[in-house]
PDB file of N, CA and C in Angstrom:
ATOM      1  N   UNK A   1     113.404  61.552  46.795  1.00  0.00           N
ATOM      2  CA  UNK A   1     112.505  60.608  47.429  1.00  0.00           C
ATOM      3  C   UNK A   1     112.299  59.424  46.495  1.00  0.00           C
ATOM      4  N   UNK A   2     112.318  58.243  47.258  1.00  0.00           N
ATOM      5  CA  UNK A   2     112.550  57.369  45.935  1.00  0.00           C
ATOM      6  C   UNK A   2     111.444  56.221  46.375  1.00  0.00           C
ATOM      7  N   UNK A   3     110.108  56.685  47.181  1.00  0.00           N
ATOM      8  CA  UNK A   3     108.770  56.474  46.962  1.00  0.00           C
ATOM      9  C   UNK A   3     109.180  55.026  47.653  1.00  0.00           C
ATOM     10  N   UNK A   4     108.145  54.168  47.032  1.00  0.00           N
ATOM     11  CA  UNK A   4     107.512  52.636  48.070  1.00  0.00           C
ATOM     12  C   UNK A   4     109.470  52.012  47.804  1.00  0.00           C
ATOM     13  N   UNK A   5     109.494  51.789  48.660  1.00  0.00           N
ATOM     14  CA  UNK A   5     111.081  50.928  48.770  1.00  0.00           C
ATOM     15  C   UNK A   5     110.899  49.133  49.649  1.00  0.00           C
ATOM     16  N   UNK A   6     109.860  48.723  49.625  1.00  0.00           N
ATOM     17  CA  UNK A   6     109.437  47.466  49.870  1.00  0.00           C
ATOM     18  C   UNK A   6     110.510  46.501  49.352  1.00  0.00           C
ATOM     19  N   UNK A   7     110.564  46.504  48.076  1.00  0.00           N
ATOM     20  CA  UNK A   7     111.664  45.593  47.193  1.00  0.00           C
ATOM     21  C   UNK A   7     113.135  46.039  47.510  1.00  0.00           C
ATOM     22  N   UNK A   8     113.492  47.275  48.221  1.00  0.00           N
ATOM     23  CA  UNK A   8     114.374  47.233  48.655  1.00  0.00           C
ATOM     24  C   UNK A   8     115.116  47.203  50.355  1.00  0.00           C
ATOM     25  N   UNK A   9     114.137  46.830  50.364  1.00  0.00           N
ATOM     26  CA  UNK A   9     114.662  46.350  52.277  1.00  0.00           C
ATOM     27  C   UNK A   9     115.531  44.689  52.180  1.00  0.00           C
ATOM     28  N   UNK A  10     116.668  45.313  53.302  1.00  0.00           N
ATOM     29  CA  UNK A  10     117.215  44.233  53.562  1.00  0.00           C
ATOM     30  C   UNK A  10     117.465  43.322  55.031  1.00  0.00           C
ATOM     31  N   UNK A  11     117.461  42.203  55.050  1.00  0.00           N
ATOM     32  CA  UNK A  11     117.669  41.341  56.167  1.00  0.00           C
ATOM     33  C   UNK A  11     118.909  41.356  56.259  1.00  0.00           C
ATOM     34  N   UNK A  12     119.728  41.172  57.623  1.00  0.00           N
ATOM     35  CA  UNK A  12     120.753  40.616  57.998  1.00  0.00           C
ATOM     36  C   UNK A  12     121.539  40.336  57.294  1.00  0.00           C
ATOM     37  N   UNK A  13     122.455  41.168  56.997  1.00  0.00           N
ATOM     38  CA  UNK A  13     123.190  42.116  55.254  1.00  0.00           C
ATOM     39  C   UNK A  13     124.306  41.698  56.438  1.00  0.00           C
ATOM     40  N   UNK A  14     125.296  40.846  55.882  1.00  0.00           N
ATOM     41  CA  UNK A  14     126.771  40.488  56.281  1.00  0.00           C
ATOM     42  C   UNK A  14     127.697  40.253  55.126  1.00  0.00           C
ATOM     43  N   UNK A  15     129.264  41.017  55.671  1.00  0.00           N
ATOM     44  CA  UNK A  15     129.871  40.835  54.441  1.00  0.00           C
ATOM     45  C   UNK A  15     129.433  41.012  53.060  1.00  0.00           C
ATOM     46  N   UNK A  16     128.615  41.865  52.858  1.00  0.00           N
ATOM     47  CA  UNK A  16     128.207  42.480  51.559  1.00  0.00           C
ATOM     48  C   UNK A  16     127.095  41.785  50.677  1.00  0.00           C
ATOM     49  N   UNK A  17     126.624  40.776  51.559  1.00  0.00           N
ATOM     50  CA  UNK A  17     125.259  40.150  51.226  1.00  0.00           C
ATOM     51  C   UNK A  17     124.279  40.575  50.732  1.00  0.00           C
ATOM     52  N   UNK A  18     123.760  40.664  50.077  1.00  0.00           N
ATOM     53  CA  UNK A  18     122.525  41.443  49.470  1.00  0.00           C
ATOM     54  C   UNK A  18     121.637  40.466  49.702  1.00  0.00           C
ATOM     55  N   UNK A  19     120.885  40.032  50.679  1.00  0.00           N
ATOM     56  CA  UNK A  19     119.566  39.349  51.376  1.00  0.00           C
ATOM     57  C   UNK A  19     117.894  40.204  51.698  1.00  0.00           C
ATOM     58  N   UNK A  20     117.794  40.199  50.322  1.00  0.00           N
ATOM     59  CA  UNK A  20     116.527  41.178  50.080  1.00  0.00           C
ATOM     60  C   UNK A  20     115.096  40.638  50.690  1.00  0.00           C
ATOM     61  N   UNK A  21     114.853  41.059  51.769  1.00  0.00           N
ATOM     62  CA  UNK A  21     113.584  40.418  52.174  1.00  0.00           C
ATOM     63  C   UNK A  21     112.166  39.985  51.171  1.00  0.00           C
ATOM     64  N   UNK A  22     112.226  40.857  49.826  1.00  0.00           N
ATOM     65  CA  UNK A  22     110.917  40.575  49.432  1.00  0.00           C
ATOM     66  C   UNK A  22     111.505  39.072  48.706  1.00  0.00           C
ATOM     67  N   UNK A  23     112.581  38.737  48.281  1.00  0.00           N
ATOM     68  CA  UNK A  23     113.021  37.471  47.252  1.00  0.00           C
ATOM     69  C   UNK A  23     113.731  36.789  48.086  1.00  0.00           C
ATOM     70  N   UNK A  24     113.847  36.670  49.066  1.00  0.00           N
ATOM     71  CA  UNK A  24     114.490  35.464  49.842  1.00  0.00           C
ATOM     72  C   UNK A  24     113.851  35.654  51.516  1.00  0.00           C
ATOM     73  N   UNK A  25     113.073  36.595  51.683  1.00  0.00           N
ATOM     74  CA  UNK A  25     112.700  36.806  53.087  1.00  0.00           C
ATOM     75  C   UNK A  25     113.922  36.629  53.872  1.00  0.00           C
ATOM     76  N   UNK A  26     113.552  35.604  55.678  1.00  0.00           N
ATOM     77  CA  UNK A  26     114.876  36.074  56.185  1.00  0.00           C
ATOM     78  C   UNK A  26     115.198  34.503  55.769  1.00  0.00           C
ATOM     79  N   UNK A  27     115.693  34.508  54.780  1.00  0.00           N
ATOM     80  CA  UNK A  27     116.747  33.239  54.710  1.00  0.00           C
ATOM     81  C   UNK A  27     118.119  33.606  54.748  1.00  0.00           C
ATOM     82  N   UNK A  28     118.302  34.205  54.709  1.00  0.00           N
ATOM     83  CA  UNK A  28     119.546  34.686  54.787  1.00  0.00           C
ATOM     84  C   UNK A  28     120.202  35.231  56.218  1.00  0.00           C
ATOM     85  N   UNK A  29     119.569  35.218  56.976  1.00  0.00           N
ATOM     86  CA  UNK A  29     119.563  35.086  58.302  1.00  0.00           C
ATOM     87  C   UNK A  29     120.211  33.848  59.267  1.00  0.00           C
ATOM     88  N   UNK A  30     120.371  33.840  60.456  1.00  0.00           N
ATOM     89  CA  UNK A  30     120.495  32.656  61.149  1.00  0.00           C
ATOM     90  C   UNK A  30     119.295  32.434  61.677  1.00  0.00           C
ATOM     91  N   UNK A  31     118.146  32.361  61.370  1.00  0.00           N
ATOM     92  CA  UNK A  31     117.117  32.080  61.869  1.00  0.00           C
ATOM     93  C   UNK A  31     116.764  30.673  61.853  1.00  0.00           C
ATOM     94  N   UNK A  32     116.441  29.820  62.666  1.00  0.00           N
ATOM     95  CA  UNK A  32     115.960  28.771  62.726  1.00  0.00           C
ATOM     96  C   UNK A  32     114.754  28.383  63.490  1.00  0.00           C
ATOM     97  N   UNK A  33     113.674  28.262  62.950  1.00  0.00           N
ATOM     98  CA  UNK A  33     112.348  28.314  63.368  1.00  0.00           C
ATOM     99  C   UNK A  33     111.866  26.699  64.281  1.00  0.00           C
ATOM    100  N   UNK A  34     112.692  25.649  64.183  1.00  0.00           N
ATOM    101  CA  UNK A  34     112.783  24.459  64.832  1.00  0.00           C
ATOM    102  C   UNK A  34     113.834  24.504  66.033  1.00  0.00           C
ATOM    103  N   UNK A  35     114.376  25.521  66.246  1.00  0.00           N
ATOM    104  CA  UNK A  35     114.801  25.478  67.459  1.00  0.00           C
ATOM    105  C   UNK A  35     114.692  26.519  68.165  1.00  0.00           C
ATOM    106  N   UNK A  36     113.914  26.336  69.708  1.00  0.00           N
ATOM    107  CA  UNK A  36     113.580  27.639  70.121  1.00  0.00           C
ATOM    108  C   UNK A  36     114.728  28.205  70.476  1.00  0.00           C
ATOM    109  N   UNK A  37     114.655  29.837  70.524  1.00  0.00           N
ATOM    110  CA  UNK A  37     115.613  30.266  71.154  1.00  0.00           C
ATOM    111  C   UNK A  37     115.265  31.671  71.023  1.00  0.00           C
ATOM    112  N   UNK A  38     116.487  32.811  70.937  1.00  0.00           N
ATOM    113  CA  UNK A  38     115.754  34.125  71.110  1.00  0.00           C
ATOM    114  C   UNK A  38     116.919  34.634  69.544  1.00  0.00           C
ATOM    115  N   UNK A  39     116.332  35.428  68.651  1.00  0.00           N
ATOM    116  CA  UNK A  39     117.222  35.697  67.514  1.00  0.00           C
ATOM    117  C   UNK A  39     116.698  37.224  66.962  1.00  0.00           C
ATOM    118  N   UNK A  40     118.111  37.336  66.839  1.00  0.00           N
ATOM    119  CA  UNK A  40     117.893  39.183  66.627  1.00  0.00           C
ATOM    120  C   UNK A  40     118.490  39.736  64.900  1.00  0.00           C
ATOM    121  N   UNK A  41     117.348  40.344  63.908  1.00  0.00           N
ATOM    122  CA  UNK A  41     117.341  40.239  63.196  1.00  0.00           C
ATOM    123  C   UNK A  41     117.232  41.700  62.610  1.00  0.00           C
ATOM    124  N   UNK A  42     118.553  42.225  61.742  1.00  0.00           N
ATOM    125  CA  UNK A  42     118.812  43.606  61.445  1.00  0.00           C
ATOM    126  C   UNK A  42     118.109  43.484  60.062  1.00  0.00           C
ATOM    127  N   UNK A  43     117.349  44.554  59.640  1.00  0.00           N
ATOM    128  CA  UNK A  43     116.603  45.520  58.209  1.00  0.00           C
ATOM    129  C   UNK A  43     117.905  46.678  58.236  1.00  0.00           C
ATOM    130  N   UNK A  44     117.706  46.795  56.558  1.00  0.00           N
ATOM    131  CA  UNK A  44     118.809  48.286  56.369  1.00  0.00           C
ATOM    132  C   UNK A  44     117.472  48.277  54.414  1.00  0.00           C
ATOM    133  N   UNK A  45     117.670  49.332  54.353  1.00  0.00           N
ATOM    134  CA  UNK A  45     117.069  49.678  52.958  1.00  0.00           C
ATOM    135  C   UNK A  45     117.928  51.018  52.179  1.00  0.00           C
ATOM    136  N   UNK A  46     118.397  50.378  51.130  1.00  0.00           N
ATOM    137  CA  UNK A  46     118.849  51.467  50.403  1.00  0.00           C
ATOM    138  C   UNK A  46     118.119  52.466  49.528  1.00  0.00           C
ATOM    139  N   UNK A  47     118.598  53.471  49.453  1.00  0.00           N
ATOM    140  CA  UNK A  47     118.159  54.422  48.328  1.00  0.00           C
ATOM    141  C   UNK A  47     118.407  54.111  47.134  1.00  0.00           C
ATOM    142  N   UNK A  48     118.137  54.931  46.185  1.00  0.00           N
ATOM    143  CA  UNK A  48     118.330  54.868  44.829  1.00  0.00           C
ATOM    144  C   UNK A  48     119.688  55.333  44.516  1.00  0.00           C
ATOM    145  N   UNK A  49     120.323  56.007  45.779  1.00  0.00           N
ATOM    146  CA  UNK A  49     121.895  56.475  45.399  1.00  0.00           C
ATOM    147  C   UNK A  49     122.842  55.838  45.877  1.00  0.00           C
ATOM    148  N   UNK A  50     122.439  54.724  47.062  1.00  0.00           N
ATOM    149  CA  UNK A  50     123.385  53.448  47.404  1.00  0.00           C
ATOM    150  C   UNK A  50     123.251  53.548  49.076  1.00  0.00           C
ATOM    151  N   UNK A  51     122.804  54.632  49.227  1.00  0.00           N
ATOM    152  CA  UNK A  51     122.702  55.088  50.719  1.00  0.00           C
ATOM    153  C   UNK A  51     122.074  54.114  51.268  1.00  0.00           C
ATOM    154  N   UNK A  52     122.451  53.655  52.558  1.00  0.00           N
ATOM    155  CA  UNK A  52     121.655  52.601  53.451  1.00  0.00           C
ATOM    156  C   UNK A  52     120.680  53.816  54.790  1.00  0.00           C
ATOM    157  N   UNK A  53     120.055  52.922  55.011  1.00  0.00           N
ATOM    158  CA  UNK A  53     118.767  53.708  55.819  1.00  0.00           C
ATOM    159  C   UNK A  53     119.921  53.400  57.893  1.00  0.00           C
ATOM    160  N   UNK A  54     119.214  54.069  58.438  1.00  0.00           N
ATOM    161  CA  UNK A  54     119.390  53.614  59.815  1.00  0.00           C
ATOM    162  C   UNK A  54     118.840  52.001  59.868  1.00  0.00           C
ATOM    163  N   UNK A  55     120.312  51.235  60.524  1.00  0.00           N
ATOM    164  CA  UNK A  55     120.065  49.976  60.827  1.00  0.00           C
ATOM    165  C   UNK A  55     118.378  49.672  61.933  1.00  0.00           C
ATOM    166  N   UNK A  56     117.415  48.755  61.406  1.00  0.00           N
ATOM    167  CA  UNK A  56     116.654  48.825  62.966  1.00  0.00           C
ATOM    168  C   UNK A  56     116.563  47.245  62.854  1.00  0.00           C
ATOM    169  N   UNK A  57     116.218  46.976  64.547  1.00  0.00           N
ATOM    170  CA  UNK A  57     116.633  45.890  64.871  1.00  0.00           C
ATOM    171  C   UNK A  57     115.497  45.228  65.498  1.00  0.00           C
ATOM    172  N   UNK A  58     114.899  43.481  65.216  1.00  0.00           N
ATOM    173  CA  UNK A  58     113.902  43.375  65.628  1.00  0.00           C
ATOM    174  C   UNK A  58     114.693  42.016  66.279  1.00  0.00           C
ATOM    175  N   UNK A  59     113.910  41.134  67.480  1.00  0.00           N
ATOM    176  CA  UNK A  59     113.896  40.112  68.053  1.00  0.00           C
ATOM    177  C   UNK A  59     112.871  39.290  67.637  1.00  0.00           C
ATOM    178  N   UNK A  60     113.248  37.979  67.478  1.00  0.00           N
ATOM    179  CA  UNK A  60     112.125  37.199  67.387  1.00  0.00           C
ATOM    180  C   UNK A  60     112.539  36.041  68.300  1.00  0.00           C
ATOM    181  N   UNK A  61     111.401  35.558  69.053  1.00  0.00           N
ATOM    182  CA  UNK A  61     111.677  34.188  69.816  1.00  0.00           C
ATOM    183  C   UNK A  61     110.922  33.300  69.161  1.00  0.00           C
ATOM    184  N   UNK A  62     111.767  31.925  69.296  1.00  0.00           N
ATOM    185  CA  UNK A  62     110.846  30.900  68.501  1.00  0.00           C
ATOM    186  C   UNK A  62     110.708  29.976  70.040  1.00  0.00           C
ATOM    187  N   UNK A  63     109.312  29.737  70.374  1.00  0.00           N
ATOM    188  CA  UNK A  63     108.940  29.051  71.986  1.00  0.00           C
ATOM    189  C   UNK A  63     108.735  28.047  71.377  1.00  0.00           C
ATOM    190  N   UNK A  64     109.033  26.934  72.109  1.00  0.00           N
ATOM    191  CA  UNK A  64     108.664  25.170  71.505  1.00  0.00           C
ATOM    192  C   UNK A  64     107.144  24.883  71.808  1.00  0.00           C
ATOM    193  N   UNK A  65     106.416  23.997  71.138  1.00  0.00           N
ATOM    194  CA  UNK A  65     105.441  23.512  71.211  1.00  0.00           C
ATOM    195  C   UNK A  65     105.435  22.099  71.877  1.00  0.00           C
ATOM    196  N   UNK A  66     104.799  22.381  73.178  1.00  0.00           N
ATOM    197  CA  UNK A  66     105.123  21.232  74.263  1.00  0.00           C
ATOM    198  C   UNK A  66     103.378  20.540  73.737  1.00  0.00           C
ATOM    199  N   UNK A  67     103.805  19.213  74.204  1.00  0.00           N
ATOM    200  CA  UNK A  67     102.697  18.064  74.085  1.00  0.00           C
ATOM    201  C   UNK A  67     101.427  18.019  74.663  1.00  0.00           C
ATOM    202  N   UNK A  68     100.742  17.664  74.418  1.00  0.00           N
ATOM    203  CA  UNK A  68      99.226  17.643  75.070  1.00  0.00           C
ATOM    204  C   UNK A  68      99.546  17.631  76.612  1.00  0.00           C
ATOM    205  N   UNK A  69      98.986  18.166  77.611  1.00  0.00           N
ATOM    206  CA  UNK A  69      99.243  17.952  79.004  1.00  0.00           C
ATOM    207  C   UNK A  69     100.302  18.419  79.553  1.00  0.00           C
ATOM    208  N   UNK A  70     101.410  19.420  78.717  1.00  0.00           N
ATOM    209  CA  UNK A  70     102.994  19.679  79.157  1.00  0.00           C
ATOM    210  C   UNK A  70     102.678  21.525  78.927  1.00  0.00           C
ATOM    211  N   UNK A  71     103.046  21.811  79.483  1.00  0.00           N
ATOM    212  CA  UNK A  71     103.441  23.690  79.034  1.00  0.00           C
ATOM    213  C   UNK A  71     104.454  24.184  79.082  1.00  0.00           C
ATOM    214  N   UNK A  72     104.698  24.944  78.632  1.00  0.00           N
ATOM    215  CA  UNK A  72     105.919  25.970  78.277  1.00  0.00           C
ATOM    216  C   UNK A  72     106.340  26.276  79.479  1.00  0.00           C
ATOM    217  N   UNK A  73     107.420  26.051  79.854  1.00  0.00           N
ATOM    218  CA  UNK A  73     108.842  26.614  80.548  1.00  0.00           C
ATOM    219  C   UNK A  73     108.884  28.136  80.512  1.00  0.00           C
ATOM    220  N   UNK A  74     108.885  28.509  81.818  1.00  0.00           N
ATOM    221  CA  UNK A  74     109.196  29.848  82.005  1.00  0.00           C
ATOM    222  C   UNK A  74     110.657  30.592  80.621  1.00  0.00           C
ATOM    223  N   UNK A  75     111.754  29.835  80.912  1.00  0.00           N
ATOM    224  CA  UNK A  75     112.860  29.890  80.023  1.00  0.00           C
ATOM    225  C   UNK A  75     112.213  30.327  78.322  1.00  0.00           C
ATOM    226  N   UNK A  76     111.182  29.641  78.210  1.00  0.00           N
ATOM    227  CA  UNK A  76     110.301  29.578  76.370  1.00  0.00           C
ATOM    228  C   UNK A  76     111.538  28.068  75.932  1.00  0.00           C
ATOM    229  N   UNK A  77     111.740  27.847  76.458  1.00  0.00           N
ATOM    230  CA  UNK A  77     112.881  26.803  75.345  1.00  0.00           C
ATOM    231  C   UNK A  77     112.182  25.290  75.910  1.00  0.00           C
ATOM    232  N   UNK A  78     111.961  25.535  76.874  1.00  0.00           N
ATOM    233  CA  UNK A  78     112.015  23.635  77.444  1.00  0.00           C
ATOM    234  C   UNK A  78     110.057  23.375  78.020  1.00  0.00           C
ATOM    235  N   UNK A  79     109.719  22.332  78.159  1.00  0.00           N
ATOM    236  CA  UNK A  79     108.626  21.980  78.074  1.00  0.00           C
ATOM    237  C   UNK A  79     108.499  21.205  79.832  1.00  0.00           C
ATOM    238  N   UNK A  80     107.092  21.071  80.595  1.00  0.00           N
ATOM    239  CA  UNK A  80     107.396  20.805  81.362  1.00  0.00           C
ATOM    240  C   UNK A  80     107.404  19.144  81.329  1.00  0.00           C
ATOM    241  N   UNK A  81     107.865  18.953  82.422  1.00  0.00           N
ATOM    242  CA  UNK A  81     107.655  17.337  82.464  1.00  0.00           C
ATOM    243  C   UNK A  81     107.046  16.802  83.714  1.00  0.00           C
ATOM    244  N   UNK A  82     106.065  16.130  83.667  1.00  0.00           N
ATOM    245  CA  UNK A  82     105.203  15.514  84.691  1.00  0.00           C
ATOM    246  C   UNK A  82     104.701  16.948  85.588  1.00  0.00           C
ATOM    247  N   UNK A  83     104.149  18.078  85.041  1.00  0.00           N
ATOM    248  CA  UNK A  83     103.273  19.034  85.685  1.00  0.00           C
ATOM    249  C   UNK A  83     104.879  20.305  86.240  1.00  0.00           C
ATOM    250  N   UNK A  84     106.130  19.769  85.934  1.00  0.00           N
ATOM    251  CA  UNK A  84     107.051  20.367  86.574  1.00  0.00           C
ATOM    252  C   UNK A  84     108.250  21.179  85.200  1.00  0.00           C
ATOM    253  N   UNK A  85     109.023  21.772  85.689  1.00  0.00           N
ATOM    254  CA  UNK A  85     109.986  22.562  84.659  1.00  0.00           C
ATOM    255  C   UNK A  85     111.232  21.942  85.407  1.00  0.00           C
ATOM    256  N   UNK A  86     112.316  21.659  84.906  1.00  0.00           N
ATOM    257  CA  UNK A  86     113.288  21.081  85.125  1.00  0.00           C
ATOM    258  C   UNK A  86     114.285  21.943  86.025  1.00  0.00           C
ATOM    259  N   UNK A  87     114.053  23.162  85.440  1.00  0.00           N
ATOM    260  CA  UNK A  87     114.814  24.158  85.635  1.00  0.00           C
ATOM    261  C   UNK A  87     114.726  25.283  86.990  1.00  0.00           C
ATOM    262  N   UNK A  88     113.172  24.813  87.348  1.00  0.00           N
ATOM    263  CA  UNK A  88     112.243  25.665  88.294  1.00  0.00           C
ATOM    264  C   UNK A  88     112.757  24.602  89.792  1.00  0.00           C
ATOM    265  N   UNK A  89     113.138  23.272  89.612  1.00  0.00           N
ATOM    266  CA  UNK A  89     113.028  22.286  90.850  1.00  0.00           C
ATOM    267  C   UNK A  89     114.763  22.557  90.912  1.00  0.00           C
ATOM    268  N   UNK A  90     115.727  23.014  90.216  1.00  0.00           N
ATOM    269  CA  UNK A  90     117.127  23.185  90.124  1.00  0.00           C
ATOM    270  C   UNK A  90     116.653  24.466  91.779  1.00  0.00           C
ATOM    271  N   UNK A  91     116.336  25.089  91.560  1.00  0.00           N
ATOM    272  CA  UNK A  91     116.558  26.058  92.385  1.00  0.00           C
ATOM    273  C   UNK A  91     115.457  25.907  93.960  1.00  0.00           C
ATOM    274  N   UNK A  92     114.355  24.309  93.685  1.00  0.00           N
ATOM    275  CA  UNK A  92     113.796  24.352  94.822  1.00  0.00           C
ATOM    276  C   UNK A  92     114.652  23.482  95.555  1.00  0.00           C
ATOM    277  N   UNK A  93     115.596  22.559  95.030  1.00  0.00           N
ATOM    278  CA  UNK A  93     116.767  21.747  95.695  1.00  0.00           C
ATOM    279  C   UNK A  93     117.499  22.121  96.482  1.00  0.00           C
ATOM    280  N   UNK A  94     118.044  23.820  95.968  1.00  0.00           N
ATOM    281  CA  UNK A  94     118.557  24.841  96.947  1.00  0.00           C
ATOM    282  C   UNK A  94     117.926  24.734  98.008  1.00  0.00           C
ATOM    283  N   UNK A  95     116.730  25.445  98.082  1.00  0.00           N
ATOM    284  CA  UNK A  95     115.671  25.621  99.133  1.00  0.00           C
ATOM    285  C   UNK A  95     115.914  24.579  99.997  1.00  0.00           C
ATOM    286  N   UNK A  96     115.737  23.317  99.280  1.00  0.00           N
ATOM    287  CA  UNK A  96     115.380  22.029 100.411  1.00  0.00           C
ATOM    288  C   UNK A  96     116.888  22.273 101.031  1.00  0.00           C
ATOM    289  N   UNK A  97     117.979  22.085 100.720  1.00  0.00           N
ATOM    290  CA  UNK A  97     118.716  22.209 101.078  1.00  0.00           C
ATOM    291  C   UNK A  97     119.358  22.864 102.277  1.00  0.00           C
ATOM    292  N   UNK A  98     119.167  23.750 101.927  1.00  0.00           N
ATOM    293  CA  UNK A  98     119.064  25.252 102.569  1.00  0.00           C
ATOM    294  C   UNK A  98     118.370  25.510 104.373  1.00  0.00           C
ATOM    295  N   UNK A  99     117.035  24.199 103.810  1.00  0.00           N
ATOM    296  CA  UNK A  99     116.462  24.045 105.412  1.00  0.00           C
ATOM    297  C   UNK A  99     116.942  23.051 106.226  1.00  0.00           C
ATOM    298  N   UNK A 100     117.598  21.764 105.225  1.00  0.00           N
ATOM    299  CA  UNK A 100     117.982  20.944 106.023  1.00  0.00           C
ATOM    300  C   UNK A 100     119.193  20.926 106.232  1.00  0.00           C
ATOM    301  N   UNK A 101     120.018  22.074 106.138  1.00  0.00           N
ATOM    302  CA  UNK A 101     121.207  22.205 106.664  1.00  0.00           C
ATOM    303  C   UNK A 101     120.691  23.588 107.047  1.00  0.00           C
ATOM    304  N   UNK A 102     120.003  24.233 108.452  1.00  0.00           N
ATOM    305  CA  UNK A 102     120.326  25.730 108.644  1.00  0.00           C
ATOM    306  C   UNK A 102     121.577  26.021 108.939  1.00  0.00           C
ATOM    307  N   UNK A 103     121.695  27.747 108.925  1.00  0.00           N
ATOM    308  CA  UNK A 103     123.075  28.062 109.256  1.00  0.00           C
ATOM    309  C   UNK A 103     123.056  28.059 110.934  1.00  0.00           C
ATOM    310  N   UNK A 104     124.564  27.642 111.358  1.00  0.00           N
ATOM    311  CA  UNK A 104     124.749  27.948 112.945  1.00  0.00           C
ATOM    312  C   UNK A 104     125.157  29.133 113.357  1.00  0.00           C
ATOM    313  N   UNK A 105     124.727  29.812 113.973  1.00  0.00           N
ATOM    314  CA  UNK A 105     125.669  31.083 114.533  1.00  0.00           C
ATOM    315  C   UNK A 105     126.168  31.160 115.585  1.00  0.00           C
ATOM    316  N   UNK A 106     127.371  31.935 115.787  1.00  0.00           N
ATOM    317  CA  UNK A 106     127.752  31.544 117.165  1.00  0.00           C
ATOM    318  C   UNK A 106     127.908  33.106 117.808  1.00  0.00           C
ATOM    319  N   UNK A 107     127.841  33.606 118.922  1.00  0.00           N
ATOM    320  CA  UNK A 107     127.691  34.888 118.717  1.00  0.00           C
ATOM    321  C   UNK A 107     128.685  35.217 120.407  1.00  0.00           C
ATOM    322  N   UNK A 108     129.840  35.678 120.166  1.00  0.00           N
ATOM    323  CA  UNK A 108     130.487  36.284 120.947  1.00  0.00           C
ATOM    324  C   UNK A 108     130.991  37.785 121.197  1.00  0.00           C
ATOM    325  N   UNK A 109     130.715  37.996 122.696  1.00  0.00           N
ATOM    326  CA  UNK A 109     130.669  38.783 123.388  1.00  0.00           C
ATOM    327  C   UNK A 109     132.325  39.312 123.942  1.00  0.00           C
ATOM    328  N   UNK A 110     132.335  40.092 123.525  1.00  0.00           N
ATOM    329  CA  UNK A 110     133.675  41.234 124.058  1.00  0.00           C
ATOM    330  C   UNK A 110     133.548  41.867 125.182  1.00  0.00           C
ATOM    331  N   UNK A 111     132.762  42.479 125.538  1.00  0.00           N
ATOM    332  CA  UNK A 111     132.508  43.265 126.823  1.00  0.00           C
ATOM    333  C   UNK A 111     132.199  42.343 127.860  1.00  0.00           C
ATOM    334  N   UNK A 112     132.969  42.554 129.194  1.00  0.00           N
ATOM    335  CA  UNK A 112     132.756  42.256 130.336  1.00  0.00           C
ATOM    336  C   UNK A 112     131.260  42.035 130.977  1.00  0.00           C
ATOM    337  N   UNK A 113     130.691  40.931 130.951  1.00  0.00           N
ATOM    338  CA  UNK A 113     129.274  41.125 131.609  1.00  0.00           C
ATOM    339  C   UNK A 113     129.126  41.285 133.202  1.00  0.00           C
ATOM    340  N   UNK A 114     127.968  41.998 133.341  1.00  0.00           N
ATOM    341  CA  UNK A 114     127.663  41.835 134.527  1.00  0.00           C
ATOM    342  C   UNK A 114     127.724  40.758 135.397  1.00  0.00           C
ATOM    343  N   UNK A 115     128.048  40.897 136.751  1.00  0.00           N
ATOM    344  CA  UNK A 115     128.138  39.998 137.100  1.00  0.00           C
ATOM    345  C   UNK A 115     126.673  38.972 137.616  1.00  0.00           C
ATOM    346  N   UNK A 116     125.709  39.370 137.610  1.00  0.00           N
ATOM    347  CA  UNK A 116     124.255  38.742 137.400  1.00  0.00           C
ATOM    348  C   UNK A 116     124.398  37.988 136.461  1.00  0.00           C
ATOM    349  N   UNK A 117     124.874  38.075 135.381  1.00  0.00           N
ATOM    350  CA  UNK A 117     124.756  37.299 133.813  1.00  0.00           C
ATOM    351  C   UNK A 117     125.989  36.292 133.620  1.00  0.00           C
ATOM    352  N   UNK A 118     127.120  36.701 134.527  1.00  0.00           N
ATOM    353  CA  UNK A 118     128.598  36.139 134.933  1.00  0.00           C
ATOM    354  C   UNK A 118     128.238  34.682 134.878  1.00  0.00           C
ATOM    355  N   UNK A 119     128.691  33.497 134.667  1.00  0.00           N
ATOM    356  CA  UNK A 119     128.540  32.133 134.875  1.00  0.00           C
ATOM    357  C   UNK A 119     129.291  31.870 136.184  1.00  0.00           C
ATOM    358  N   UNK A 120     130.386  32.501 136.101  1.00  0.00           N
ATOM    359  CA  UNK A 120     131.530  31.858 137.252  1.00  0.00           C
ATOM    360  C   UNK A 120     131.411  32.381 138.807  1.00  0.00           C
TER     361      UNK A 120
END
């Protein structure tokens, strides 16, 4: 047992990196805290005999900080603009669309009709 192992936990250990969270935190990472997005970030901690621990794996999202009067985008990445999300009116365009072209159907009949219903 090789007791408090704090100083030996590691971040996002590639190609034989030794990226020790307590002396470099996650710099060693692809983390970029100025651009939102979603980033997934592996810990491993060795023993005193070289042994690595079970990989565990955390997510972090970085959401943008939208302007006085603007809010966050369903997405977390984009901000709204004029009370709206850019991304949310992409799919009400469909919609509009959608009504002002309905579909036509045309629906034909195989069986012989009665002759009550007959035109001819």
């Amino acid at each position: 047992m090789d007791g408090v192992v704090t100083s030996l936990v590691t971040a996002c250990t590639t190609n034989g990196n030794n990226n020790k969270v307590a002396r470099r935190g996650l710099a060693g990472c692809d983390l970029d805290t100025t651009v939102p997005g979603v980033y997934n970030i592996s810990f491993l901690v060795y023993n005193s005999g070289g042994l690595p621990s079970e990989q565990l794996n955390r997510t972090v999202t970085v959401t943008v900080v939208c302007p006085t009067g603007q809010f966050v985008c369903k997405n977390k990445v984009d901000c709204s603009v004029a009370g709206a999300c850019l991304a949310d009116l992409a799919s009400v365009a469909l919609v509009e669309e959608e009504v002002n072209n309905p579909l036509t159907l045309a629906l034909t009949l195989a069986l012989p009709l009665p002759s009550a219903l007959n035109p001819h």
